[in-house]
C-alpha atoms as a PDB file:
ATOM      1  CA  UNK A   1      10.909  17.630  36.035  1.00  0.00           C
ATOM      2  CA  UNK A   2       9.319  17.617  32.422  1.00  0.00           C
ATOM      3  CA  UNK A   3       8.527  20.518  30.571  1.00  0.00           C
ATOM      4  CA  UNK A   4       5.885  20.597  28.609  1.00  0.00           C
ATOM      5  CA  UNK A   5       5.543  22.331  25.174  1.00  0.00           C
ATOM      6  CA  UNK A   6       5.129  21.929  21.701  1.00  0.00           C
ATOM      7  CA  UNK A   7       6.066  21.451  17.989  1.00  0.00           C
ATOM      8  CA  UNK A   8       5.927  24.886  15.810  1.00  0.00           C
ATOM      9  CA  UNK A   9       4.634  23.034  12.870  1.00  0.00           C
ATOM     10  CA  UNK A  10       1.252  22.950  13.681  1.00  0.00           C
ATOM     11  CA  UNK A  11       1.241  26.943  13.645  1.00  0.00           C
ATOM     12  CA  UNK A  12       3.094  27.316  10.150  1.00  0.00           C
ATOM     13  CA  UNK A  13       1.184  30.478   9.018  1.00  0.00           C
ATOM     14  CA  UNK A  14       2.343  32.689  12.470  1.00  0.00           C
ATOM     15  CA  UNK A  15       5.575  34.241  12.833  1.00  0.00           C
ATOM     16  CA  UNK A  16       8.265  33.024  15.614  1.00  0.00           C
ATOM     17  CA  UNK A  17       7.351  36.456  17.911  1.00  0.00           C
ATOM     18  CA  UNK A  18       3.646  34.638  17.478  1.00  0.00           C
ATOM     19  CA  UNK A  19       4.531  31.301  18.000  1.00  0.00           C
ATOM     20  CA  UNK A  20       6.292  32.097  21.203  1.00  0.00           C
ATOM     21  CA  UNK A  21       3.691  35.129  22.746  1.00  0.00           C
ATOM     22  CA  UNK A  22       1.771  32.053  22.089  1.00  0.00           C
ATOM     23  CA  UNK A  23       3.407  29.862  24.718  1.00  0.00           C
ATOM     24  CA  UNK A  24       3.674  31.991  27.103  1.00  0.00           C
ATOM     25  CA  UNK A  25       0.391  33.348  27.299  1.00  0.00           C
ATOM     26  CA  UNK A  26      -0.346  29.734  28.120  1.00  0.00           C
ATOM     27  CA  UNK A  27       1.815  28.367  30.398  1.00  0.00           C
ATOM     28  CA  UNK A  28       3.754  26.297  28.490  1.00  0.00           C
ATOM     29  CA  UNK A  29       7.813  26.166  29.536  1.00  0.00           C
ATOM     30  CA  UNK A  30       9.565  25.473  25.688  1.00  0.00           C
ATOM     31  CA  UNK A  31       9.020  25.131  22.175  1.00  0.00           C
ATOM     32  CA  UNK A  32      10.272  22.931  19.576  1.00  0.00           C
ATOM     33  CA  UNK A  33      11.197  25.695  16.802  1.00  0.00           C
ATOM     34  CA  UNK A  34      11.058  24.463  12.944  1.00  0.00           C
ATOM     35  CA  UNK A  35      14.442  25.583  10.697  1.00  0.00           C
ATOM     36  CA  UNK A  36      13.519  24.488   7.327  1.00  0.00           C
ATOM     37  CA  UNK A  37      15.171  26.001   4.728  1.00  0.00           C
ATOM     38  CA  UNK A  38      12.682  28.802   3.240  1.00  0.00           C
ATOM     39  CA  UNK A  39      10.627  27.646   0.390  1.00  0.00           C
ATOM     40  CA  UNK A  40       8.026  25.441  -1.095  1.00  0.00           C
ATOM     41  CA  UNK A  41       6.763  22.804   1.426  1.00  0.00           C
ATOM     42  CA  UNK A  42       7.140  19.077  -0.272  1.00  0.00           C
ATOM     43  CA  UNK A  43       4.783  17.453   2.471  1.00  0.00           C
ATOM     44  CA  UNK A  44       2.464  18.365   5.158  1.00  0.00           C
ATOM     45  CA  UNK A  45       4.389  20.362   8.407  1.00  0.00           C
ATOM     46  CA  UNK A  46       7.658  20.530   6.261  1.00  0.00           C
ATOM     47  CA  UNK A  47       8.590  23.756   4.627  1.00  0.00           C
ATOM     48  CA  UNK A  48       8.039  25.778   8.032  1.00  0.00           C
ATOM     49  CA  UNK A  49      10.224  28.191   9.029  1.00  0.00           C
ATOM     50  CA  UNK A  50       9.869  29.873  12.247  1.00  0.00           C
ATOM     51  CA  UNK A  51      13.928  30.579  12.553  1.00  0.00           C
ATOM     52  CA  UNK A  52      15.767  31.109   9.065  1.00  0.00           C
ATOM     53  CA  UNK A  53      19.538  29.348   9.654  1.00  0.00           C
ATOM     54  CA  UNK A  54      20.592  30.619   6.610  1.00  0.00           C
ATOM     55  CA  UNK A  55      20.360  34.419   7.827  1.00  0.00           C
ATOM     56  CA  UNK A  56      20.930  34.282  11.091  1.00  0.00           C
ATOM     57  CA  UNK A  57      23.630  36.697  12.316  1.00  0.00           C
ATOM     58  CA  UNK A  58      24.873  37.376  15.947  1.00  0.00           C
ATOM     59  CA  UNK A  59      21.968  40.070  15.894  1.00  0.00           C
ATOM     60  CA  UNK A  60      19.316  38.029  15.225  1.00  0.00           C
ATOM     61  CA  UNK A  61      20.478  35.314  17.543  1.00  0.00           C
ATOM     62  CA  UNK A  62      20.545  38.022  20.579  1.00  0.00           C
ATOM     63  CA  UNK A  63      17.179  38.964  19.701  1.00  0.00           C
ATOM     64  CA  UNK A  64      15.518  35.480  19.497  1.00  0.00           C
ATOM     65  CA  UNK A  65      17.036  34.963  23.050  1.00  0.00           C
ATOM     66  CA  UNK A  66      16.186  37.894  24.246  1.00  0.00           C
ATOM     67  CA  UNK A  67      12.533  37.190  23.363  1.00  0.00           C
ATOM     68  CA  UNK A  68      12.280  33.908  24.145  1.00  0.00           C
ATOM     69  CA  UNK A  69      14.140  34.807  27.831  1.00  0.00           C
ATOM     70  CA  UNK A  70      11.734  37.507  28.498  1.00  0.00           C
ATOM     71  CA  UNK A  71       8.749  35.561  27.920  1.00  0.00           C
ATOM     72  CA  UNK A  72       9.959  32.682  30.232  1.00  0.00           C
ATOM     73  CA  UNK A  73       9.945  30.416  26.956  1.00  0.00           C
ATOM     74  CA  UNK A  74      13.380  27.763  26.225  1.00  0.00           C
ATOM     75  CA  UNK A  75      13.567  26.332  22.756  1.00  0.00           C
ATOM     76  CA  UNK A  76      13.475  22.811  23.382  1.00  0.00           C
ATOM     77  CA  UNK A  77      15.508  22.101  20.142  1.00  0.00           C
ATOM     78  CA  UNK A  78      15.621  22.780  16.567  1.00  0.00           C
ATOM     79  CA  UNK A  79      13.655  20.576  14.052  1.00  0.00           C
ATOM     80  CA  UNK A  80      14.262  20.002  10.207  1.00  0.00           C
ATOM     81  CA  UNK A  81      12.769  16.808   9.112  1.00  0.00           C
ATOM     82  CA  UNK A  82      13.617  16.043   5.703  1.00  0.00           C
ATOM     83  CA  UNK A  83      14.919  12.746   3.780  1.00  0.00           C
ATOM     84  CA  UNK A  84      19.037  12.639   4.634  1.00  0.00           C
ATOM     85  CA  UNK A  85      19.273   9.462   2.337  1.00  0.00           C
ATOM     86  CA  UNK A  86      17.092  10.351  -0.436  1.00  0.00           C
ATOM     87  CA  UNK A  87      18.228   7.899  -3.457  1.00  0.00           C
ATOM     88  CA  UNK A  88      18.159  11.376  -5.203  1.00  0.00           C
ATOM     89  CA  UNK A  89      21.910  12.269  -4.224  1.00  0.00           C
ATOM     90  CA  UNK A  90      21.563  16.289  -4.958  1.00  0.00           C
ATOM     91  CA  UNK A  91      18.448  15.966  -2.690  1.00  0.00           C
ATOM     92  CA  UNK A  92      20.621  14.174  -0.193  1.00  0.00           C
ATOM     93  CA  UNK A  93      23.737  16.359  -0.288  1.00  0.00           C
ATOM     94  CA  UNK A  94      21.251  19.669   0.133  1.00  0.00           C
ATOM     95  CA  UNK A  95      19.351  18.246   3.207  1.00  0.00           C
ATOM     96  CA  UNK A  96      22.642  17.244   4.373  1.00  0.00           C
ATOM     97  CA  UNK A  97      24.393  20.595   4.195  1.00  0.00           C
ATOM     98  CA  UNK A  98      20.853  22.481   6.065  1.00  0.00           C
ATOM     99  CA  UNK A  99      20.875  19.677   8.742  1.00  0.00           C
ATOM    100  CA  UNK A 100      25.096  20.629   9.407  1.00  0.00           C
ATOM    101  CA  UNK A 101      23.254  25.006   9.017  1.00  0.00           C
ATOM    102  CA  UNK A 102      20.691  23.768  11.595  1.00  0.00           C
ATOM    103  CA  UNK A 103      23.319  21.948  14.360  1.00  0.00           C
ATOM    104  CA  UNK A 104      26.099  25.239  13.782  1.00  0.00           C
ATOM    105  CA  UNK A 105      22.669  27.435  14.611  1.00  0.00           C
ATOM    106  CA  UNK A 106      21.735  25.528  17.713  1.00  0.00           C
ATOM    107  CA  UNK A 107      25.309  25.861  18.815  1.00  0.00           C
ATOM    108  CA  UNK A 108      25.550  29.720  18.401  1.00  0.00           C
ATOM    109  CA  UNK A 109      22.217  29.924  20.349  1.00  0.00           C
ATOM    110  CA  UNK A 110      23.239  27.963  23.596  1.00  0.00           C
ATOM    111  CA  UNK A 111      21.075  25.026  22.553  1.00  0.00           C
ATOM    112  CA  UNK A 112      21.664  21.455  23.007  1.00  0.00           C
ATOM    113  CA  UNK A 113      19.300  19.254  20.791  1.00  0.00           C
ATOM    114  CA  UNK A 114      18.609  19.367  16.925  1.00  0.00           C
ATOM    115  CA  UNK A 115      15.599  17.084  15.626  1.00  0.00           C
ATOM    116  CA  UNK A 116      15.507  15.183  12.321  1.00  0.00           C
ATOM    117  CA  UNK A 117      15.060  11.643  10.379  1.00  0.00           C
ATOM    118  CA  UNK A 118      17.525   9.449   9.056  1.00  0.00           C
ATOM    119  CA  UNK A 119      15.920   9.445   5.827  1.00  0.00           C
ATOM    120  CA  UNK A 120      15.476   6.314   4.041  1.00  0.00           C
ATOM    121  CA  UNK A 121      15.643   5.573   0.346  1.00  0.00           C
ATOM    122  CA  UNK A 122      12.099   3.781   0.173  1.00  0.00           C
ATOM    123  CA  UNK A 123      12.419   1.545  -2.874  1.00  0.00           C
ATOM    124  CA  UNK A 124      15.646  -0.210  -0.711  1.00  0.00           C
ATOM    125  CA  UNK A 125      15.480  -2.629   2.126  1.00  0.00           C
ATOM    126  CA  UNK A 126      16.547  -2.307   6.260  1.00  0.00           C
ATOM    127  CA  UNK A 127      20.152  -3.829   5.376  1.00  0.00           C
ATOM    128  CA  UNK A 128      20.651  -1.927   1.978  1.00  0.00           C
ATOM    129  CA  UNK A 129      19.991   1.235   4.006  1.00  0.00           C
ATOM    130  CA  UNK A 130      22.017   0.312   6.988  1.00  0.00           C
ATOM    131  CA  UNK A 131      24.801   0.280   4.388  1.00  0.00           C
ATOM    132  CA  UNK A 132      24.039   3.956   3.253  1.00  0.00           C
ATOM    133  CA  UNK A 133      23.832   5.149   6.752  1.00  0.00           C
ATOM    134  CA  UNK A 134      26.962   3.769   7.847  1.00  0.00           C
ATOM    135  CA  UNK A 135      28.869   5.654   4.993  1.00  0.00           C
ATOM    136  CA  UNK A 136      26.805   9.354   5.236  1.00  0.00           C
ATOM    137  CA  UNK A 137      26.448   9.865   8.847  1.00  0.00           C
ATOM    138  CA  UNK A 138      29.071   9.336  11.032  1.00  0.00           C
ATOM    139  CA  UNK A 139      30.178  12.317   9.722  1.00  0.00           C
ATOM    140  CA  UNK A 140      27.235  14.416  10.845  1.00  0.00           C
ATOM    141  CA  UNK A 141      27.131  12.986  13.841  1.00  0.00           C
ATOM    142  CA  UNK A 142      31.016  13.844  14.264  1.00  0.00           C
ATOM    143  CA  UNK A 143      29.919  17.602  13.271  1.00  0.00           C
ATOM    144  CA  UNK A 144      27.041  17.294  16.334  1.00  0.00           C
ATOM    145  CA  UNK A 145      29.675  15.759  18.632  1.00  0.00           C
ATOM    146  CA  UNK A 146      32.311  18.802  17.530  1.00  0.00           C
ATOM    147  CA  UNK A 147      29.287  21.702  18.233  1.00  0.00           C
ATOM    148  CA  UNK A 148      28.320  20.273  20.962  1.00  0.00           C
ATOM    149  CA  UNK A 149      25.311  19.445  19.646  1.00  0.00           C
ATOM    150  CA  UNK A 150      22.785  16.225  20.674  1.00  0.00           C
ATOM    151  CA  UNK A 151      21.234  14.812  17.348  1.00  0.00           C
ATOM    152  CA  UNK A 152      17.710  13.177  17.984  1.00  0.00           C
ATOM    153  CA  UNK A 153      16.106  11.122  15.876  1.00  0.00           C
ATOM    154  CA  UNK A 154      12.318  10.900  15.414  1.00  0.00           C
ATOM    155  CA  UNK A 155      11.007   7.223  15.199  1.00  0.00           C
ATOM    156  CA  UNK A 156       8.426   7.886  12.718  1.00  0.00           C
ATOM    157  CA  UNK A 157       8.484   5.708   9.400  1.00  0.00           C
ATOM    158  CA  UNK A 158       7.559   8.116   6.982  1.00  0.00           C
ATOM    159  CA  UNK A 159       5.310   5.108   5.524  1.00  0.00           C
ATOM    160  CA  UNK A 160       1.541   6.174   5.540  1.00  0.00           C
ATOM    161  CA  UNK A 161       0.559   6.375   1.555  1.00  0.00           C
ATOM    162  CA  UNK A 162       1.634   4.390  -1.579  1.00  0.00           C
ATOM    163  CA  UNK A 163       4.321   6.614  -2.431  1.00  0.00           C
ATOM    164  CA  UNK A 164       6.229   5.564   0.178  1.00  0.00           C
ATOM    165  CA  UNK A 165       6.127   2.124  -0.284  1.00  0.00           C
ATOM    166  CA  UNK A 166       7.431  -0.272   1.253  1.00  0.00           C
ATOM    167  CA  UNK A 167      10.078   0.977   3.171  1.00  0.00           C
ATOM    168  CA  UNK A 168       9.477   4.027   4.315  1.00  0.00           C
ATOM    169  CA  UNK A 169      11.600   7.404   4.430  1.00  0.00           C
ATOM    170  CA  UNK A 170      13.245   7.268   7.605  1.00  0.00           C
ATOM    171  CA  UNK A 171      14.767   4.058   8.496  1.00  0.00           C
ATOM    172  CA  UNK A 172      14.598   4.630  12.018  1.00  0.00           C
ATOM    173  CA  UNK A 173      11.675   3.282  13.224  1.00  0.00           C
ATOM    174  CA  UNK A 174      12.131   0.068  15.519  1.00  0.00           C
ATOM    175  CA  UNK A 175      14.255  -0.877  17.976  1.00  0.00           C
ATOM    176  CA  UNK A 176      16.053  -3.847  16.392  1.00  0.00           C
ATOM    177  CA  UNK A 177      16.984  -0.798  13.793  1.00  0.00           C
ATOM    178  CA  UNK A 178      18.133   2.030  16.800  1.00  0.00           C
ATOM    179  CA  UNK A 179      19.971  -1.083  17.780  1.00  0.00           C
ATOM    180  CA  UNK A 180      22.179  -1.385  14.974  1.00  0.00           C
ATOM    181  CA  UNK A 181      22.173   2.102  13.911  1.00  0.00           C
ATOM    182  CA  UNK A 182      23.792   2.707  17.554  1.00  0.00           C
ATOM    183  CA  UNK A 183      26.155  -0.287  16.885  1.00  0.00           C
ATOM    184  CA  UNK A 184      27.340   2.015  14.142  1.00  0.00           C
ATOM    185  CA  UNK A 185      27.726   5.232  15.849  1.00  0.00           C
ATOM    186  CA  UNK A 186      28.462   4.592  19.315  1.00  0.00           C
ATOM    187  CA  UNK A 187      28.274   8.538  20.021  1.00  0.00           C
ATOM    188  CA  UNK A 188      26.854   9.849  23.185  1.00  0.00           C
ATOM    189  CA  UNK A 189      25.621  12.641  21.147  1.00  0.00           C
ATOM    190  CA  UNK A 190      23.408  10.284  18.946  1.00  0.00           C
ATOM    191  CA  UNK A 191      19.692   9.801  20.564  1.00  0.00           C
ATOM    192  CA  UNK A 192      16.313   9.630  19.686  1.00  0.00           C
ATOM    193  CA  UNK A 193      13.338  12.388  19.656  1.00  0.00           C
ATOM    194  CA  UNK A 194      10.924   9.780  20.850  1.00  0.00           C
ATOM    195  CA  UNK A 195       6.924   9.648  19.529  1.00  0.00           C
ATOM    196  CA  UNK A 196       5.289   6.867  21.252  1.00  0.00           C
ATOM    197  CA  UNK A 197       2.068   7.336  18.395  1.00  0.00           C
ATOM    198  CA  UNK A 198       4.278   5.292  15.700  1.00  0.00           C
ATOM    199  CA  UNK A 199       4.906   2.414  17.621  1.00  0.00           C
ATOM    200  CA  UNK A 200       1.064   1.661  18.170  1.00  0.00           C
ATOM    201  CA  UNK A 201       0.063   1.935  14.856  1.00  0.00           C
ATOM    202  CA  UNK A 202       3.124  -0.518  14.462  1.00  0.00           C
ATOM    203  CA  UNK A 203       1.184  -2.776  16.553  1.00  0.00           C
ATOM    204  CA  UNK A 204       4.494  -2.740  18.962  1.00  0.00           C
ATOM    205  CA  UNK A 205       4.708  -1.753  22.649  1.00  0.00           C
ATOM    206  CA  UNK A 206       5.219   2.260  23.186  1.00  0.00           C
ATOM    207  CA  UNK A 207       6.189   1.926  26.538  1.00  0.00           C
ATOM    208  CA  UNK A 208       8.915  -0.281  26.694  1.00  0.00           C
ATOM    209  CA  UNK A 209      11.845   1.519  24.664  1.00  0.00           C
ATOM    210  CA  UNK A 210      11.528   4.430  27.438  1.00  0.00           C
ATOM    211  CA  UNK A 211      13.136   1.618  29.865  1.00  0.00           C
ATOM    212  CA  UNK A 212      15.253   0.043  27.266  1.00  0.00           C
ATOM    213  CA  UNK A 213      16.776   3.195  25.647  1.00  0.00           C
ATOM    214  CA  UNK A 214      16.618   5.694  28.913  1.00  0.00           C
ATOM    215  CA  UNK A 215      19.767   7.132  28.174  1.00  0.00           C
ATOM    216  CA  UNK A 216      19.066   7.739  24.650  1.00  0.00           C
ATOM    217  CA  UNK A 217      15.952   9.584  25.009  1.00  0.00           C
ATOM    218  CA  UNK A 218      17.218  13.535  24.127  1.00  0.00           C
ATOM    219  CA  UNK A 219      13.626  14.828  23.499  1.00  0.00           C
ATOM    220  CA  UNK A 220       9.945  13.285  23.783  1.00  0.00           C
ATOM    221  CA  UNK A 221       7.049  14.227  21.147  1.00  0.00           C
ATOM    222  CA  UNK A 222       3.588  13.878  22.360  1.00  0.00           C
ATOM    223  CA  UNK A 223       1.176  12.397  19.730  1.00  0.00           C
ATOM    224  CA  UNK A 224      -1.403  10.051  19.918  1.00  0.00           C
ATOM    225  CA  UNK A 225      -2.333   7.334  17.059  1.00  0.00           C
ATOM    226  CA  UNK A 226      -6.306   6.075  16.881  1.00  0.00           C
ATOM    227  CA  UNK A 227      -5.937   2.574  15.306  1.00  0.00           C
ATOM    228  CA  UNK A 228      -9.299   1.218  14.082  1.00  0.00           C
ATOM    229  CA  UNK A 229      -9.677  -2.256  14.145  1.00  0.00           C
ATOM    230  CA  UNK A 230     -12.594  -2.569  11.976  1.00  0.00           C
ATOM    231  CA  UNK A 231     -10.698  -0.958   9.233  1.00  0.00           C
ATOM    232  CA  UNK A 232      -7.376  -3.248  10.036  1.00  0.00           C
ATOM    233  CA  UNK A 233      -9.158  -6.036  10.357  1.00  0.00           C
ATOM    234  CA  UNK A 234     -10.854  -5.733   6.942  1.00  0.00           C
ATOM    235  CA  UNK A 235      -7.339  -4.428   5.018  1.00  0.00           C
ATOM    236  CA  UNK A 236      -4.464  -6.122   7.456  1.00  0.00           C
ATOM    237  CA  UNK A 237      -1.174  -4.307   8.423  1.00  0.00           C
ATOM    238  CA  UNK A 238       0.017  -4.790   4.422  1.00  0.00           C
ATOM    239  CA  UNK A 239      -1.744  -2.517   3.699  1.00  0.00           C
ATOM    240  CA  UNK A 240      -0.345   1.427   3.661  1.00  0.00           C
ATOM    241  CA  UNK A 241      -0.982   2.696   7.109  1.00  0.00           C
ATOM    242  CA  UNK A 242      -3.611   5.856   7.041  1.00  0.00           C
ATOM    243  CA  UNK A 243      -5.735   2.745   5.557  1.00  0.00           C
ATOM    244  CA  UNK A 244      -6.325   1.985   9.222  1.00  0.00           C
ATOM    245  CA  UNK A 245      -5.003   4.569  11.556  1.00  0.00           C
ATOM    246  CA  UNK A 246      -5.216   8.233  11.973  1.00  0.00           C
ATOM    247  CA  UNK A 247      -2.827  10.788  14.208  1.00  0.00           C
ATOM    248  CA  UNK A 248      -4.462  11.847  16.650  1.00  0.00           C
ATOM    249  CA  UNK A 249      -4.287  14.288  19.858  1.00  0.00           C
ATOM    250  CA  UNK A 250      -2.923  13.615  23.240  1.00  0.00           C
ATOM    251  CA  UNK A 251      -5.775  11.403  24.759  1.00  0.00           C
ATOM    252  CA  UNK A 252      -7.726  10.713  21.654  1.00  0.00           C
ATOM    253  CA  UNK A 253      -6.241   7.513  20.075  1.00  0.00           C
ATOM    254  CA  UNK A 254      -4.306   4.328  21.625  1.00  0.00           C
ATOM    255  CA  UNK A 255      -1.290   5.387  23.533  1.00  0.00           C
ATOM    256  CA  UNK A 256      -1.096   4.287  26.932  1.00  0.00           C
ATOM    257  CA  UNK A 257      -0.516   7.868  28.787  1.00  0.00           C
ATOM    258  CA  UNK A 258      -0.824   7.098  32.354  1.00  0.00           C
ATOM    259  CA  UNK A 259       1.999   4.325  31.827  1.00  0.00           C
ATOM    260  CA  UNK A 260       3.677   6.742  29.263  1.00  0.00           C
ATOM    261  CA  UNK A 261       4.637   8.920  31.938  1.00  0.00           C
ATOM    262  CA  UNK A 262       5.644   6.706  34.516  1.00  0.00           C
ATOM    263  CA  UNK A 263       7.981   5.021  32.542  1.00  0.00           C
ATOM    264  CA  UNK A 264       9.561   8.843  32.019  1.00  0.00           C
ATOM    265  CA  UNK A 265       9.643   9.467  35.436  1.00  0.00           C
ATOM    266  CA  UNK A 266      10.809   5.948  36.726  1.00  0.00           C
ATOM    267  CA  UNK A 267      13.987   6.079  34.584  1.00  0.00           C
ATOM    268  CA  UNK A 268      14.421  10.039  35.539  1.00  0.00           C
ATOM    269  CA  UNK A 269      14.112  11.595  32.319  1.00  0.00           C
ATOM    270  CA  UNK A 270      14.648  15.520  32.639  1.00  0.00           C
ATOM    271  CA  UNK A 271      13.595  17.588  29.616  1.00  0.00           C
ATOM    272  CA  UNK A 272      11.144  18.493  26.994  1.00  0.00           C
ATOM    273  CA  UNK A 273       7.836  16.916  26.374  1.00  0.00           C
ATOM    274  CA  UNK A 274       6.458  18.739  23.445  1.00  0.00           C
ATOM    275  CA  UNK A 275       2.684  18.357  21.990  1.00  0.00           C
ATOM    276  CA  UNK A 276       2.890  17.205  18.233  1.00  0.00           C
ATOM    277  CA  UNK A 277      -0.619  18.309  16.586  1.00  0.00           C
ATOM    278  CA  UNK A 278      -0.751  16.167  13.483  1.00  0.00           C
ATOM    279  CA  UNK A 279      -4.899  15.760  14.140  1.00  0.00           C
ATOM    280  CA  UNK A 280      -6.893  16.726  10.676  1.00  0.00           C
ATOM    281  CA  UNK A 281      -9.835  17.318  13.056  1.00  0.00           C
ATOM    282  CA  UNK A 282      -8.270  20.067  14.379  1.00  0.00           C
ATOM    283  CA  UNK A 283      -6.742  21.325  11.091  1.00  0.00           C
ATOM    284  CA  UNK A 284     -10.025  23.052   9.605  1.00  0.00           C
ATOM    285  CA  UNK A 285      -8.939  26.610  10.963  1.00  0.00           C
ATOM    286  CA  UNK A 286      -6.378  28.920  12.406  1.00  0.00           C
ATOM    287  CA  UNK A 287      -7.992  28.759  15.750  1.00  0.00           C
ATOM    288  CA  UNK A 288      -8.501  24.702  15.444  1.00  0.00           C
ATOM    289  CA  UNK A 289      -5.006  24.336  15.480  1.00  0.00           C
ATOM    290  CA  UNK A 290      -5.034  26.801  18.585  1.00  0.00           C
ATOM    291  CA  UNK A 291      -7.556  24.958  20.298  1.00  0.00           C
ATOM    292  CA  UNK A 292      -5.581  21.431  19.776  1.00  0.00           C
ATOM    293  CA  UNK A 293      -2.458  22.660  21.129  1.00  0.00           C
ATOM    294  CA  UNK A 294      -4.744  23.788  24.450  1.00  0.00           C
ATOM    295  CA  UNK A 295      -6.510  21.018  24.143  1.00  0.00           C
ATOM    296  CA  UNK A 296      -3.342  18.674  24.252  1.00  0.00           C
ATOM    297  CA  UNK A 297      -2.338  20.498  27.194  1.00  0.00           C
ATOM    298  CA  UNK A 298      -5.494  20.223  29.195  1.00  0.00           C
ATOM    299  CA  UNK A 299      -5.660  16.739  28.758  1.00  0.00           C
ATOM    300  CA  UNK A 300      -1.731  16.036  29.433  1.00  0.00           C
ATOM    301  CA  UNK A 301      -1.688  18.582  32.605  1.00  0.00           C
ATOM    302  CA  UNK A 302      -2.986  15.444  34.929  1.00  0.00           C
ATOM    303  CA  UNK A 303      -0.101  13.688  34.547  1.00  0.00           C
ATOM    304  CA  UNK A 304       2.534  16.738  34.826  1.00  0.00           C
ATOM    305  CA  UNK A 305       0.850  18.605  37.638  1.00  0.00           C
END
């Protein structure tokens, strides 16, 4: 019914043949494989490339098949998560241009999903970047819809620290937004990658949009988000997020798992449920980040049999 997996991200320094020996050695069905363009990371789990779309001939696609196939691994989707509405327009036109690389790669592979933002130019508000997204992506999404290709969009706001004030760098983070950015494109190929974790730091219900947008939900990220009230209490939710909440593994901070899950099942989701290790606990060391994936999955395995 689900299967479970994870995010490459978390594993940046190993190659793909790594990443995906990885898996299988422990019994994990997919992976969600990062395509950023090769070069210098600009934030924390960006930069990583595990498969390079810009040199990816009919060889190399055989081969990543091949090994994923013989291992018993399925990519879940391709991810790139950079800012498509950067106020920077060269910025915008590049990420633009990897995200079309990205959705032409998935489509040569077999694959059905690619992960990303909507980007958000920060220093605007909701409605001035409704405006921007109604002129840049209808076209991308018309690209998807022409590949075949299922865009999903991760809810996270890309506001945690002061540089990202106040709006935040991806503009899809609340349902009244998915709302009106579905009003625009009315595509069945245009769907969310949906992390429960940003909603409770949000202070909004994480369990809800599974019934509300069931046939929008393309691919699931599993993170957790530990909200401390103490430290809310004493700064209030104007202040920048990590002020008072952390990310945090699978069973560690505030989501509601138990109810998480039967909301997927109720509504008969069929797919990928991928563990997202953004957890600086686990961060310290190469086999930290190991032990958080396994620990994810240990914790997650009561509700997936």
């Amino acid at each position: 019914m689900l299967n479970l997996g994870f995010v490459s991200a978390i594993l940046a320094e190993n190659s793909f043949e790594e990443v995906i020996d990885f898996a299988a050695a422990n019994q994990f069905e997919c992976v969600e494989i990062m395509c950023w363009p090769k070069g210098k990371a600009e934030r924390r789990y960006a930069g990583i490339t595990h498969i390079d779309v810009d040199n990816l001939d009919k060889g190399k696609i055989a081969y990543i098949q091949e090994y994923v196939g013989n291992r018993g691994i399925s990519i879940s989707g391709l991810g790139y998560y950079p800012n498509p509405l950067d106020a920077d327009q060269e910025k915008s036109d590049y990420y633009f241009a990897h995200i079309k690389k990205v959705i032409q790669a998935a489509s040569k592979m077999g694959l059905g999903v690619v992960n990303t933002f909507i980007g958000a130019d920060h220093t605007k508000s909701i409605s001035e970047n409704l405006k921007t997204f109604a002129k840049k992506w209808p076209a991308i999404i018309k690209f998807a819809e022409d590949h075949n290709i299922k865009i999903a969009i991760e809810n996270c706001p890309m506001y945690f620290t002061a540089d990202e004030w106040p709006s935040g760098k991806n503009l899809a983070h609340t349902p009244a937004i998915w709302d009106e950015m579905f009003s625009i494109i009315p595509s069945d190929n245009f769907g969310l990658n949906y992390d429960p974790s940003h909603l409770v730091w949000q202070q909004m219900d994480e369990i809800q949009p599974i019934y509300d947008y069931k046939d929008k939900l393309f691919h699931i990220h599993l993170k957790d988000a530990k909200v401390y009230r103490n430290k809310l209490n004493h700064v209030g939710t104007m202040a920048h997020p990590l002020e008072y909440h952390s990310p945090k593994l699978p069973g560690l901070g505030d989501v509601n798992w138990r109810d998480f899950f039967s909301a997927l099942t109720s509504v008969g989701y069929r797919g990928p449920v991928c563990i997202e290790v953004e957890d600086k606990a686990y961060e310290k060391t190469e086999e930290d980040k190991f032990k958080a994936i396994l620990t994810s999955r240990n914790y997650l395995r009561q509700f997936l049999g």
